[in-house]
C-alpha atoms as a PDB file:
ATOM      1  CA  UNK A   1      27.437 104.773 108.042  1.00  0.00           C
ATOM      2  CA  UNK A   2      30.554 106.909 107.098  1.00  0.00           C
ATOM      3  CA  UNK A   3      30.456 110.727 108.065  1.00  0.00           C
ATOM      4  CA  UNK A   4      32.706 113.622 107.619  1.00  0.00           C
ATOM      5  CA  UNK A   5      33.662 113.717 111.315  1.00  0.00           C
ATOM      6  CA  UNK A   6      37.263 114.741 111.434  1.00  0.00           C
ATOM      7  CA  UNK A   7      39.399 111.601 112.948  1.00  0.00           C
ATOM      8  CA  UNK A   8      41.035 114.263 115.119  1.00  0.00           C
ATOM      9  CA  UNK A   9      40.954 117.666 116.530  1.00  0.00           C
ATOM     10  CA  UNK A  10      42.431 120.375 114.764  1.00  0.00           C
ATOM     11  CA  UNK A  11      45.784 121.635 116.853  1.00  0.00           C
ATOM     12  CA  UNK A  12      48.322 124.149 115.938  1.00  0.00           C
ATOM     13  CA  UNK A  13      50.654 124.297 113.105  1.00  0.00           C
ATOM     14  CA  UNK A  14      52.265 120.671 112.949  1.00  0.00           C
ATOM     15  CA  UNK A  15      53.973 118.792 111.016  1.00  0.00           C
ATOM     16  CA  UNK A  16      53.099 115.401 109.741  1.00  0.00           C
ATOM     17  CA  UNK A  17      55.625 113.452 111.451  1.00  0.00           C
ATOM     18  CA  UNK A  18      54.806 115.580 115.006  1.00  0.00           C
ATOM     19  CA  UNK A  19      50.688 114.375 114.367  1.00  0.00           C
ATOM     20  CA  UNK A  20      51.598 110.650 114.240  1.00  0.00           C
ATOM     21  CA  UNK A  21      54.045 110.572 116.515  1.00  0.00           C
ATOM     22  CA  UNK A  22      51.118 111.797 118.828  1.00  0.00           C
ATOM     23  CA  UNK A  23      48.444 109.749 117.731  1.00  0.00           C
ATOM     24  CA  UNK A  24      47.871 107.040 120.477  1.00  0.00           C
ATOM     25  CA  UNK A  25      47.482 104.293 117.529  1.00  0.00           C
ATOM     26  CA  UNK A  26      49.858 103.720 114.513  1.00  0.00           C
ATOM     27  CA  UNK A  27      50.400  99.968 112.714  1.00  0.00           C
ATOM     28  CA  UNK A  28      52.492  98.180 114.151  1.00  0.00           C
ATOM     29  CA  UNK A  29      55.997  97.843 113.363  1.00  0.00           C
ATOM     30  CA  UNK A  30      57.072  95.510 109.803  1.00  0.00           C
ATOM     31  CA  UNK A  31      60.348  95.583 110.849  1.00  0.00           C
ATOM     32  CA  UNK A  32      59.801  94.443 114.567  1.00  0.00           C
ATOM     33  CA  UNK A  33      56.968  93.284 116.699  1.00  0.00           C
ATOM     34  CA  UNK A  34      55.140  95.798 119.124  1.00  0.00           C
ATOM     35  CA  UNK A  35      54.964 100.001 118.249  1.00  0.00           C
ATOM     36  CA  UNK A  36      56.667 101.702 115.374  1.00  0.00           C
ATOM     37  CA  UNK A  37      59.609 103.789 115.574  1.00  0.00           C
ATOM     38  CA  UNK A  38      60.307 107.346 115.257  1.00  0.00           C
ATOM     39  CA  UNK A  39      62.927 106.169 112.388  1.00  0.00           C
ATOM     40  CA  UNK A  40      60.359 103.810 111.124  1.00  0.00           C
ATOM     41  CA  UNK A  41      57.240 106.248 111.403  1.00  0.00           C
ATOM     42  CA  UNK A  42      60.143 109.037 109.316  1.00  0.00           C
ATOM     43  CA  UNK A  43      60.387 106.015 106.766  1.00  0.00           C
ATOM     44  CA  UNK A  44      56.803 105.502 105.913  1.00  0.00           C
ATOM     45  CA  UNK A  45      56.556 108.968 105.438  1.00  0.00           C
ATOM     46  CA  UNK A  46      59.948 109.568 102.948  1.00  0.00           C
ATOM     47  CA  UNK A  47      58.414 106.559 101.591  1.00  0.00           C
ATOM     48  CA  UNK A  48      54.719 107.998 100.827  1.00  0.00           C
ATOM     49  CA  UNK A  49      53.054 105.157 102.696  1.00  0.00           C
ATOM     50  CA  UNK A  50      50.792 107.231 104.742  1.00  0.00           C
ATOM     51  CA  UNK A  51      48.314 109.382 103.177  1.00  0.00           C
ATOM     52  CA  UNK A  52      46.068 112.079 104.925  1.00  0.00           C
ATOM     53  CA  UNK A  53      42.577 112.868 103.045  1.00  0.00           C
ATOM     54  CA  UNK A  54      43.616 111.431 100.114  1.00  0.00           C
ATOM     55  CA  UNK A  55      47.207 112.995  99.586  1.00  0.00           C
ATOM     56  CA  UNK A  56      50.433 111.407 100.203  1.00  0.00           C
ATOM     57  CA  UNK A  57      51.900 113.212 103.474  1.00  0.00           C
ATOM     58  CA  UNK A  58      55.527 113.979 104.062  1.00  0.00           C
ATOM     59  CA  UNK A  59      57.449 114.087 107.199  1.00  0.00           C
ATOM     60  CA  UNK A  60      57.598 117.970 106.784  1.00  0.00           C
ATOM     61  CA  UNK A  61      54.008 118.751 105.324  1.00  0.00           C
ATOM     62  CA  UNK A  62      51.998 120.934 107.636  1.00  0.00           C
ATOM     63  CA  UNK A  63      48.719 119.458 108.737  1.00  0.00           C
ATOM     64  CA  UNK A  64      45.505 120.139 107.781  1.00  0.00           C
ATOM     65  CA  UNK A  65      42.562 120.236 109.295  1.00  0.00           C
ATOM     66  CA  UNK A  66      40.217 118.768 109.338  1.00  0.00           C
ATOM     67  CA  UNK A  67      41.218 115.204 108.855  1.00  0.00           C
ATOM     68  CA  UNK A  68      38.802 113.062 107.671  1.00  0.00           C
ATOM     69  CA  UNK A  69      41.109 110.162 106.086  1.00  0.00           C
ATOM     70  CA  UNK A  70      43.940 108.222 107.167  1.00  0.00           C
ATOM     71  CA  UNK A  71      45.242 105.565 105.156  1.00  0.00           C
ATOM     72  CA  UNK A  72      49.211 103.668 105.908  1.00  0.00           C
ATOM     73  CA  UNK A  73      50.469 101.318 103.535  1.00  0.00           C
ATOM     74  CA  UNK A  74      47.186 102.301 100.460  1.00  0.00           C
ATOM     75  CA  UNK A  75      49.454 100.431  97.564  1.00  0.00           C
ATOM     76  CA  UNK A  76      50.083  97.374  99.861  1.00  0.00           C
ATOM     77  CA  UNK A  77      48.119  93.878 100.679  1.00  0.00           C
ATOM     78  CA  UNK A  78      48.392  95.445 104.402  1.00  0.00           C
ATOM     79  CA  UNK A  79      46.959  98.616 103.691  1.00  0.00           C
ATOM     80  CA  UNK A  80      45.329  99.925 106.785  1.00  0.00           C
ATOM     81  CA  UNK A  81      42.909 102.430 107.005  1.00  0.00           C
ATOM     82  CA  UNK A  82      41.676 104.546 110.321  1.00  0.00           C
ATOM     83  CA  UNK A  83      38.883 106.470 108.818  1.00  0.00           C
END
């Protein structure tokens, strides 16, 4: 059963690069095998690959909170969704 239970807890100001760089969980890498990269993570973003409840996210977007949906890769056969 699906809730509204944000994925995370709300912290100060940040911006969307800063949350996923954080997050202890990200896809892993297309372009090697094992973790992403910063570079790579600042890619998806530029790119509009990752989306946070429902709304493309940009490197310099401020969070909000509560988070509730994260989606990388929604246009793609690999599209991989946390929540």
């Amino acid at each position: 059963m699906l809730t509204n239970t944000p994925l995370v807890e709300a912290q100060e100001a940040e911006t969307t690069l800063e949350f996923l760089l954080r997050l202890p969980w990200l896809p892993h890498s297309r372009e090697r095998s094992g973790p992403p990269s910063n570079s790579e993570v600042r890619r998806w973003l530029e790119r509009g690959s990752v989306q946070i409840n429902g709304k493309a996210a940009r490197k310099d977007d401020v969070v909000e909170y509560p988070i509730t949906s994260l989606v990388f890769f929604g246009k793609s056969k690999s599209r991989t969704t946390f929540y």
